[in-house]
N, C-alpha and C. Protein backbone atom coordinates (compact mmCIF):
# COMPACT_ATOMS: atom_id res chain seq x y z
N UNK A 1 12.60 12.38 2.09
CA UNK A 1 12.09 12.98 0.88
C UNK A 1 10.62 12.62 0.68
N UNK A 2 9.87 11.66 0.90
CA UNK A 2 9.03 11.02 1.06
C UNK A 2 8.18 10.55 -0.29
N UNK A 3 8.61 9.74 -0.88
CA UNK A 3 8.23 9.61 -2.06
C UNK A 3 8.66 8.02 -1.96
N UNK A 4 7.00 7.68 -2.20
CA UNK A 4 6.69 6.24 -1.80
C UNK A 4 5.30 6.12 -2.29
N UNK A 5 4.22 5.05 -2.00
CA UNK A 5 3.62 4.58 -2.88
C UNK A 5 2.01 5.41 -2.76
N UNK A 6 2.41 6.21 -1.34
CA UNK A 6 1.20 7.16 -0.93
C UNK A 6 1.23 8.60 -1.64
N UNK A 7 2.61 9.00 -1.97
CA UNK A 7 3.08 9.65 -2.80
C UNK A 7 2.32 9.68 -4.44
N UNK A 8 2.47 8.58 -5.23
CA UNK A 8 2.11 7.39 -6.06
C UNK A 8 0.49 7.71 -5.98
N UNK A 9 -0.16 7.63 -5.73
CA UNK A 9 -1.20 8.05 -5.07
C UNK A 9 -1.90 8.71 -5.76
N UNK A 10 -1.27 9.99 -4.32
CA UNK A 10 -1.48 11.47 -4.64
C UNK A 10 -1.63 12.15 -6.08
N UNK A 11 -0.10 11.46 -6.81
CA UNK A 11 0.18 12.27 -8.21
C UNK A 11 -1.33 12.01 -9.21
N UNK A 12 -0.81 10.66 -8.92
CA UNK A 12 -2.30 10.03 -9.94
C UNK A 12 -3.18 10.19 -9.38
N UNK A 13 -3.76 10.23 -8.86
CA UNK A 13 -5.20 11.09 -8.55
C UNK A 13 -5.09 12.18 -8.70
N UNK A 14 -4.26 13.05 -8.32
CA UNK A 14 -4.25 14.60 -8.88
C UNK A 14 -4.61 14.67 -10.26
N UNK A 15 -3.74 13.87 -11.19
CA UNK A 15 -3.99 13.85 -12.27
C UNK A 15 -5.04 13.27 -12.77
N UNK A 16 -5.66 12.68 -12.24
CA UNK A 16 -7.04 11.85 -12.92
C UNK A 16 -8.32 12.72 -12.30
N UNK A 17 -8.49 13.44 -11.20
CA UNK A 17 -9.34 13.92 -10.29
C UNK A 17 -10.88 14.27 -11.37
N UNK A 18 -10.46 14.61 -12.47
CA UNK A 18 -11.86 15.07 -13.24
C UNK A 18 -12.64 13.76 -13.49
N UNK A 19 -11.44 12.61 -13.69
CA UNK A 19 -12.25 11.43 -14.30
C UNK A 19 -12.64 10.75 -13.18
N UNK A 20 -11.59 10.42 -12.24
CA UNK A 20 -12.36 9.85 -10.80
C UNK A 20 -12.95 10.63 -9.83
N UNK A 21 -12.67 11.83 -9.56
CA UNK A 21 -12.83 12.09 -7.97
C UNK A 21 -11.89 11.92 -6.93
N UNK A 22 -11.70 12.48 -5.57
CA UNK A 22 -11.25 12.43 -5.05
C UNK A 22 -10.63 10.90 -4.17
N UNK A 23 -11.49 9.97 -4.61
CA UNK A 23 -11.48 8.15 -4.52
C UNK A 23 -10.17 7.74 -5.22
N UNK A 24 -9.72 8.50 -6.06
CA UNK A 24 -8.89 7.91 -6.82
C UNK A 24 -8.43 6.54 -7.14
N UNK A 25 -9.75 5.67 -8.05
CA UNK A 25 -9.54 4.41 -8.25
C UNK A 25 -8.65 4.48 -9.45
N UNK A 26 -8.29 5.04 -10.39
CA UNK A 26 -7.45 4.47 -11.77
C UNK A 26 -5.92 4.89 -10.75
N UNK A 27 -5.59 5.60 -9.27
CA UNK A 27 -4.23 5.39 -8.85
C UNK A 27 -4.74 3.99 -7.94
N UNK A 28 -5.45 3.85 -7.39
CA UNK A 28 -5.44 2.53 -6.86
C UNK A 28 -5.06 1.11 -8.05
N UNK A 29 -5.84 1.22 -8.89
CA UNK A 29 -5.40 -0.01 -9.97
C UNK A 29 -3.77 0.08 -10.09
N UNK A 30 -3.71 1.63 -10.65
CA UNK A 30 -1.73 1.65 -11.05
C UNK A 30 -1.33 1.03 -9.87
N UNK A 31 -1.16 1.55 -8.90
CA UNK A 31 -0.38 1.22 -7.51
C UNK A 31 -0.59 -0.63 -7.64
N UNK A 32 -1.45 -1.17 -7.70
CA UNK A 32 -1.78 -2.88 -7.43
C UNK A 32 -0.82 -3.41 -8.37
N UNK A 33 -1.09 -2.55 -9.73
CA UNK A 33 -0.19 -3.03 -11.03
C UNK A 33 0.87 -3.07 -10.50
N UNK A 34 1.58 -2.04 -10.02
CA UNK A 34 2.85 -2.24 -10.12
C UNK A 34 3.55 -3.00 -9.35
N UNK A 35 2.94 -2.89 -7.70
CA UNK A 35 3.25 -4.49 -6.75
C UNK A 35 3.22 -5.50 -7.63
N UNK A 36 1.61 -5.93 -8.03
CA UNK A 36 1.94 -7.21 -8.97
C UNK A 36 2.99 -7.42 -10.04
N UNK A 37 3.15 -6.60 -10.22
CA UNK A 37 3.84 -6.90 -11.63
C UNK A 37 5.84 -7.26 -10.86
N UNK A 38 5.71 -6.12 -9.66
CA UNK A 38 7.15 -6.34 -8.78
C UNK A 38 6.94 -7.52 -8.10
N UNK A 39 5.53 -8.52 -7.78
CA UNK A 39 6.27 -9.85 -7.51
C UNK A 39 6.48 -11.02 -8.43
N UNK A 40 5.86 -10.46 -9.64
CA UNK A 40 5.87 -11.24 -10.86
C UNK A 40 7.61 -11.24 -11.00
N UNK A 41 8.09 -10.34 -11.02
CA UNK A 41 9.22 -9.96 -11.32
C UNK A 41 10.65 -10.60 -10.32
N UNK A 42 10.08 -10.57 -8.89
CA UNK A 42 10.96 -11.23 -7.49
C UNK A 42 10.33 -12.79 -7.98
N UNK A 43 9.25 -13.07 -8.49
CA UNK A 43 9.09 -14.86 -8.19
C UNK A 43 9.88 -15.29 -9.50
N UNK A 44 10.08 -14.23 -10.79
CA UNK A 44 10.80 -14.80 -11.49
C UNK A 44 12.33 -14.98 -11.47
N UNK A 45 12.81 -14.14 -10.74
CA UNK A 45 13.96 -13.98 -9.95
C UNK A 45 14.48 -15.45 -9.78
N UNK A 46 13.68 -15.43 -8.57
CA UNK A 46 13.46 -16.87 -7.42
C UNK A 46 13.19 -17.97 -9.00
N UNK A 47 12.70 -18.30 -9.41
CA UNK A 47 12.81 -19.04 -10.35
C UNK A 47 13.98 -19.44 -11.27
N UNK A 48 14.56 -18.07 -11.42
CA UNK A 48 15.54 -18.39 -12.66
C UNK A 48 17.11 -18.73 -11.44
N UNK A 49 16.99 -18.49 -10.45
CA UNK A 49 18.13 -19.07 -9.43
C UNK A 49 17.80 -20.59 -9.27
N UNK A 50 16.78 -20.78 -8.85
CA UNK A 50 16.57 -22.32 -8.68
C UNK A 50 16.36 -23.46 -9.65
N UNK A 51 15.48 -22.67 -11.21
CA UNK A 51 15.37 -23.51 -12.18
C UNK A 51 15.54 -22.98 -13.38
N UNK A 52 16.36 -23.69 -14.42
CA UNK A 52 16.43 -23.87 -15.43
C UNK A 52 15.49 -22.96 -16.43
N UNK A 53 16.44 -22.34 -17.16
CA UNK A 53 15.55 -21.18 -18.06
C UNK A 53 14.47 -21.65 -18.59
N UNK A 54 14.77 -22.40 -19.39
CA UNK A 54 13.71 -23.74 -20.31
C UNK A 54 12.68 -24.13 -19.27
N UNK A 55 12.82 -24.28 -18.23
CA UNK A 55 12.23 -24.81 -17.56
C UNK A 55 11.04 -24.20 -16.69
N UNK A 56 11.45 -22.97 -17.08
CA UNK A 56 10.63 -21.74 -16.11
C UNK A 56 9.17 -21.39 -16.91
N UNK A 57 8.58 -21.65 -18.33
CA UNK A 57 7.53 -21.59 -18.68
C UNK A 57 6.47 -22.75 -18.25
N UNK A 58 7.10 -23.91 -17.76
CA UNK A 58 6.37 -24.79 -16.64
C UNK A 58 5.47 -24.83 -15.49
N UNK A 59 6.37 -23.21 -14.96
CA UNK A 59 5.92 -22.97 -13.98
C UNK A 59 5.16 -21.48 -13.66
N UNK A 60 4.98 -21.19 -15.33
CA UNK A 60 3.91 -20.20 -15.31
C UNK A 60 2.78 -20.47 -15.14
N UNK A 61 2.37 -21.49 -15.79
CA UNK A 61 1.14 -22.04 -15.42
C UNK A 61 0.46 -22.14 -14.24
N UNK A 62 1.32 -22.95 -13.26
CA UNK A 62 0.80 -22.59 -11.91
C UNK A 62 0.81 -21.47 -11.43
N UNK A 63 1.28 -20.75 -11.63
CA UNK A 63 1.52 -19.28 -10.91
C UNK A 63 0.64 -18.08 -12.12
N UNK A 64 0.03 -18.75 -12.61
CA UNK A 64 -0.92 -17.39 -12.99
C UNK A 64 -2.09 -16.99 -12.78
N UNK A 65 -2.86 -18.00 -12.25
CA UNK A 65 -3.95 -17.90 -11.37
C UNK A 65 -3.32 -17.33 -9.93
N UNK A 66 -2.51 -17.64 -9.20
CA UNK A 66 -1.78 -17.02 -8.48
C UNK A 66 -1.81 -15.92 -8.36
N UNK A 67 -1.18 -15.03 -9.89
CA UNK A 67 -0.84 -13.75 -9.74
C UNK A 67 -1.70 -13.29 -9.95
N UNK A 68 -3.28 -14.07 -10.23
CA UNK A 68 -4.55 -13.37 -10.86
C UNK A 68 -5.01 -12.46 -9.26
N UNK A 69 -5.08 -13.86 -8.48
CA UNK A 69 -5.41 -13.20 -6.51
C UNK A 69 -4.73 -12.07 -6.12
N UNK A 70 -3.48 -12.64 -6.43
CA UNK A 70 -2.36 -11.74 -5.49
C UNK A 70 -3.09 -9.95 -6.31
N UNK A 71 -3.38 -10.03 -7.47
CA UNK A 71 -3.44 -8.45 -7.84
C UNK A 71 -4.71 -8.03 -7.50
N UNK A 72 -5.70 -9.15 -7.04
CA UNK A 72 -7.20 -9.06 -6.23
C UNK A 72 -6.24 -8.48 -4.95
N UNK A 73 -6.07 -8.97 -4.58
CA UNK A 73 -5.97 -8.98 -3.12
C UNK A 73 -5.08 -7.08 -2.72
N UNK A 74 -3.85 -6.95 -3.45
CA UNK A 74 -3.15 -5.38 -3.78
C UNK A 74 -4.18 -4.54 -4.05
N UNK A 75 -5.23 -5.04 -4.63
CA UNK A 75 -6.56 -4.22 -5.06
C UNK A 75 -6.88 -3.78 -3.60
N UNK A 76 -7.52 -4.79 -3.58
CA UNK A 76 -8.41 -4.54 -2.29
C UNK A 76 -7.41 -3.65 -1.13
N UNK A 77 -6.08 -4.18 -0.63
CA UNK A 77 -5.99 -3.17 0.17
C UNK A 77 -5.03 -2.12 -0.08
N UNK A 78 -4.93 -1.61 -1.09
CA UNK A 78 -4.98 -0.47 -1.70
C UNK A 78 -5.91 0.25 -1.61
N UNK A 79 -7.33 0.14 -1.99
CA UNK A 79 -8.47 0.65 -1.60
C UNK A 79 -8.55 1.13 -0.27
N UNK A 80 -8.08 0.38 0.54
CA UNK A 80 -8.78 0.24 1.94
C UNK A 80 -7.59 1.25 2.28
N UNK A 81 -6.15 1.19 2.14
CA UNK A 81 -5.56 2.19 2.63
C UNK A 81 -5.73 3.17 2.03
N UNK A 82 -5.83 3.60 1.01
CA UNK A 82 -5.93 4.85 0.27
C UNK A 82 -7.11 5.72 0.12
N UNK A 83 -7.92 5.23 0.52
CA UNK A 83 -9.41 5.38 0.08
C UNK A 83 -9.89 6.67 1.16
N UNK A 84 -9.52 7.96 0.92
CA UNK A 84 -10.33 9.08 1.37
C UNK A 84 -8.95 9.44 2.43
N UNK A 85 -7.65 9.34 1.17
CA UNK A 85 -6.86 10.04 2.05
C UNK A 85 -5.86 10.74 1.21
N UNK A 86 -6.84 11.39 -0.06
CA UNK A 86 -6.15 12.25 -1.18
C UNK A 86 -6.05 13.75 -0.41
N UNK A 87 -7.46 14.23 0.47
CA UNK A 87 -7.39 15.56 1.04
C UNK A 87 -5.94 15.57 1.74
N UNK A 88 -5.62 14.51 2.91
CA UNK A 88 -4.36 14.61 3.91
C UNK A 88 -3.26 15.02 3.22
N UNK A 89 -3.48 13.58 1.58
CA UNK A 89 -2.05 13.71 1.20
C UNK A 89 -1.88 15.47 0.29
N UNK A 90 -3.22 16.07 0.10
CA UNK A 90 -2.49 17.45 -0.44
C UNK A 90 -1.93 18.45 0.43
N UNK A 91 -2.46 18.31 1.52
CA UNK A 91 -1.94 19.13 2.56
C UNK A 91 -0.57 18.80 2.80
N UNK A 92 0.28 17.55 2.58
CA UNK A 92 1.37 16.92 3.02
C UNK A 92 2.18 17.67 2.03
N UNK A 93 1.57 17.75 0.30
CA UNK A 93 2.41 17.74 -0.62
C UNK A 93 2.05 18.85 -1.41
N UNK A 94 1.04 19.25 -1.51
CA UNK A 94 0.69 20.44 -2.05
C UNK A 94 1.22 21.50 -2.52
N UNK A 95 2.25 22.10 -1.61
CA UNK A 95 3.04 23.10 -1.57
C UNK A 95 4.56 23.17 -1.84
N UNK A 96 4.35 21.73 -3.05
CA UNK A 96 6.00 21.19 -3.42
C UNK A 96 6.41 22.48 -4.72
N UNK A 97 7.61 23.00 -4.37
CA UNK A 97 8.17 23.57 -5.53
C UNK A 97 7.81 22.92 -6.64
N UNK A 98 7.74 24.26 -7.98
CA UNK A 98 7.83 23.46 -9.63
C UNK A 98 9.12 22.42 -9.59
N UNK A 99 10.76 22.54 -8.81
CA UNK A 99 11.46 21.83 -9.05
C UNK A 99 11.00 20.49 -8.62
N UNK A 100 10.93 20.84 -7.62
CA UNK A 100 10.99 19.02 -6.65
C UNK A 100 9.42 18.17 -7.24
N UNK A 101 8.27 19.13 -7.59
CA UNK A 101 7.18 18.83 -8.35
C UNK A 101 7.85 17.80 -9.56
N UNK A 102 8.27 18.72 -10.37
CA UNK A 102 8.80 17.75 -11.19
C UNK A 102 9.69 16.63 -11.44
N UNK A 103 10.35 17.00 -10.23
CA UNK A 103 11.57 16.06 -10.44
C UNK A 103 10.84 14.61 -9.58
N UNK A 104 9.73 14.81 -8.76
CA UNK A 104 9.01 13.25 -8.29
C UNK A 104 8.31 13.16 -9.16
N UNK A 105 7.51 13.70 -10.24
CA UNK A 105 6.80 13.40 -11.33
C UNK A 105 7.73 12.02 -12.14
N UNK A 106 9.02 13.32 -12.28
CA UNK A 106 9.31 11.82 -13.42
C UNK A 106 9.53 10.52 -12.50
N UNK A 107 9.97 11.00 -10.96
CA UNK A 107 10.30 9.84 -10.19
C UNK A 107 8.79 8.46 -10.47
N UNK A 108 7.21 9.24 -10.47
CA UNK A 108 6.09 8.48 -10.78
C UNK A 108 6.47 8.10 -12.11
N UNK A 109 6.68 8.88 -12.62
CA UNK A 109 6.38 8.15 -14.58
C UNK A 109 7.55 7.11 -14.26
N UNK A 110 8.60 7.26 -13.75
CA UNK A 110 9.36 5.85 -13.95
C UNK A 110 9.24 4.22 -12.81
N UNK A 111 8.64 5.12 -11.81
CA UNK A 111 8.05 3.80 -10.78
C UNK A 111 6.73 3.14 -11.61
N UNK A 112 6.11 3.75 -12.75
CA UNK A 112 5.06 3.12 -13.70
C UNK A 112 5.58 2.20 -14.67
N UNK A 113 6.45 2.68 -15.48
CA UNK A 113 7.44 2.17 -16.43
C UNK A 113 8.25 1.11 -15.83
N UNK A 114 9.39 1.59 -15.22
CA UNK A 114 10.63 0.33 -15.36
C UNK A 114 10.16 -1.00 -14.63
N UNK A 115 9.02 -1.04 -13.57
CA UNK A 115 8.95 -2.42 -13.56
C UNK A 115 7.87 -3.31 -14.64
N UNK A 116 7.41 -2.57 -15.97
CA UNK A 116 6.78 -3.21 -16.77
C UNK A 116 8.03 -3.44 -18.25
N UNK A 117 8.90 -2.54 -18.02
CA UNK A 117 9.67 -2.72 -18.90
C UNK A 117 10.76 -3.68 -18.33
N UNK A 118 10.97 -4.15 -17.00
CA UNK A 118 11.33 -5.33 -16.40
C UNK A 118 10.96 -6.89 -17.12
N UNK A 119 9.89 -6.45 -16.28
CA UNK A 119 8.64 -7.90 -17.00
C UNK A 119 8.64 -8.49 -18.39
N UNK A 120 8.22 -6.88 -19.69
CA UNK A 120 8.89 -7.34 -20.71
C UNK A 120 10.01 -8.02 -21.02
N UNK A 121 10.74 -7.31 -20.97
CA UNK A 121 12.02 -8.22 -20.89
C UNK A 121 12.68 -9.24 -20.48
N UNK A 122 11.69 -9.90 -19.42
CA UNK A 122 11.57 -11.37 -18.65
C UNK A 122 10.94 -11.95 -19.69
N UNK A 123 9.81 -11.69 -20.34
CA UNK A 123 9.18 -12.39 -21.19
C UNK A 123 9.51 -12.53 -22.32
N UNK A 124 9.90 -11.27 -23.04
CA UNK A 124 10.34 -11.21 -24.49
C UNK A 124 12.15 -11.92 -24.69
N UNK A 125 12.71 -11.74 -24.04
CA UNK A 125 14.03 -12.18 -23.83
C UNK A 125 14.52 -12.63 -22.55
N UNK A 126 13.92 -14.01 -22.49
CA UNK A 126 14.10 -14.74 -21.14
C UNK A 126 15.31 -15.27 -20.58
N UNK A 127 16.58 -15.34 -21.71
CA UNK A 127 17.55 -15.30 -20.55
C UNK A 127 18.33 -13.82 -20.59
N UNK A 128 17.57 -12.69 -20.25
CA UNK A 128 18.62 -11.57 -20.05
C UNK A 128 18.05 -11.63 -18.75
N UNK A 129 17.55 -11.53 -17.67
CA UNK A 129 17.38 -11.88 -16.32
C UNK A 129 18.44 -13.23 -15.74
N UNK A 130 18.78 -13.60 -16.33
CA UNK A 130 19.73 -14.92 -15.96
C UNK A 130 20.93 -14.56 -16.32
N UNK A 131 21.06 -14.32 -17.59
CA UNK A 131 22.23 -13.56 -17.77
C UNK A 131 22.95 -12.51 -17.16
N UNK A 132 21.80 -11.38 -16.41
CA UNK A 132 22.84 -10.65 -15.01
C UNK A 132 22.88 -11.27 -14.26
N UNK A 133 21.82 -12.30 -13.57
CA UNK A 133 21.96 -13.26 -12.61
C UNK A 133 23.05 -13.89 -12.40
N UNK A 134 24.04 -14.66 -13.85
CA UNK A 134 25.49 -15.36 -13.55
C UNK A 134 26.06 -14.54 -14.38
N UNK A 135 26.41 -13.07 -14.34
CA UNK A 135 27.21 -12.48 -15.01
C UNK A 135 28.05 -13.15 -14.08
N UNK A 136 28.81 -12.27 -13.00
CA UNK A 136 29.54 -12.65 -11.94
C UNK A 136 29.90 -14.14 -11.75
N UNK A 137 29.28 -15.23 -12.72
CA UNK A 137 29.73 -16.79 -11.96
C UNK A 137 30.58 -16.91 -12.68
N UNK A 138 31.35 -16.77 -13.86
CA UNK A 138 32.11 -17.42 -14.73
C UNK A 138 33.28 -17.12 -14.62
């Protein structure tokens, strides 16, 4: 089906093209966001298996300069892969039906969304990530 992060891309830059250009830096930022924010999300994982709920704002600290690089770094090669390969990807995708058009649209609007509405919810209510974690133990 091919709908992946080059995909991701494409949409957003299509959609931004007046404000960026064919460079499409505001889909490069989204795309970094959302890696970062998906390993924010796997290290909290990994956290709430190994340590103690209470215990896991301890170890934000170290890890936020961390996640400051890691979303440098998704930057950067995001750029470097993406960077002057909006022409290819319209030729790839261009010619998608209004259905399937839309139906990967919302597939983008929700690869934007659910891993920030993840995160929230790691943060705002920190043991509902633990709580599916040992649904199954009891």
């Amino acid at each position: 089906m091919g709908f992946d992060f080059e995909y991701i891309f494409y949409r957003l830059t299509r959609l931004y093209i007046k404000w960026d250009g064919r460079g499409g830096v505001t889909s490069v930022v989204a795309i970094a966001m959302i890696q970062t924010v998906l390993l924010v999300i796997a290290v909290g994982l990994v956290l709430l298996v190994f340590v103690r709920v209470d215990k896991v704002p301890e170890y934000v600290e170290y890890f936020k300069y961390l996640i400051g690089v890691c979303y440098f770094l998704f930057s950067i090669r995001a750029y470097r892969k993406y960077s002057g390969l909006y022409n290819e990807l319209g030729k790839r995708w261009g010619k998608e039906s209004k259905k399937v058009s839309v139906l990967k649209g919302f597939g983008v609007l929700l690869s934007l969304l659910v891993p920030w509405i993840l995160f929230g919810l790691m943060v705002v209510k920190k043991d509902f990530l633990s709580g599916i974690l040992y649904f199954g133990s009891e």
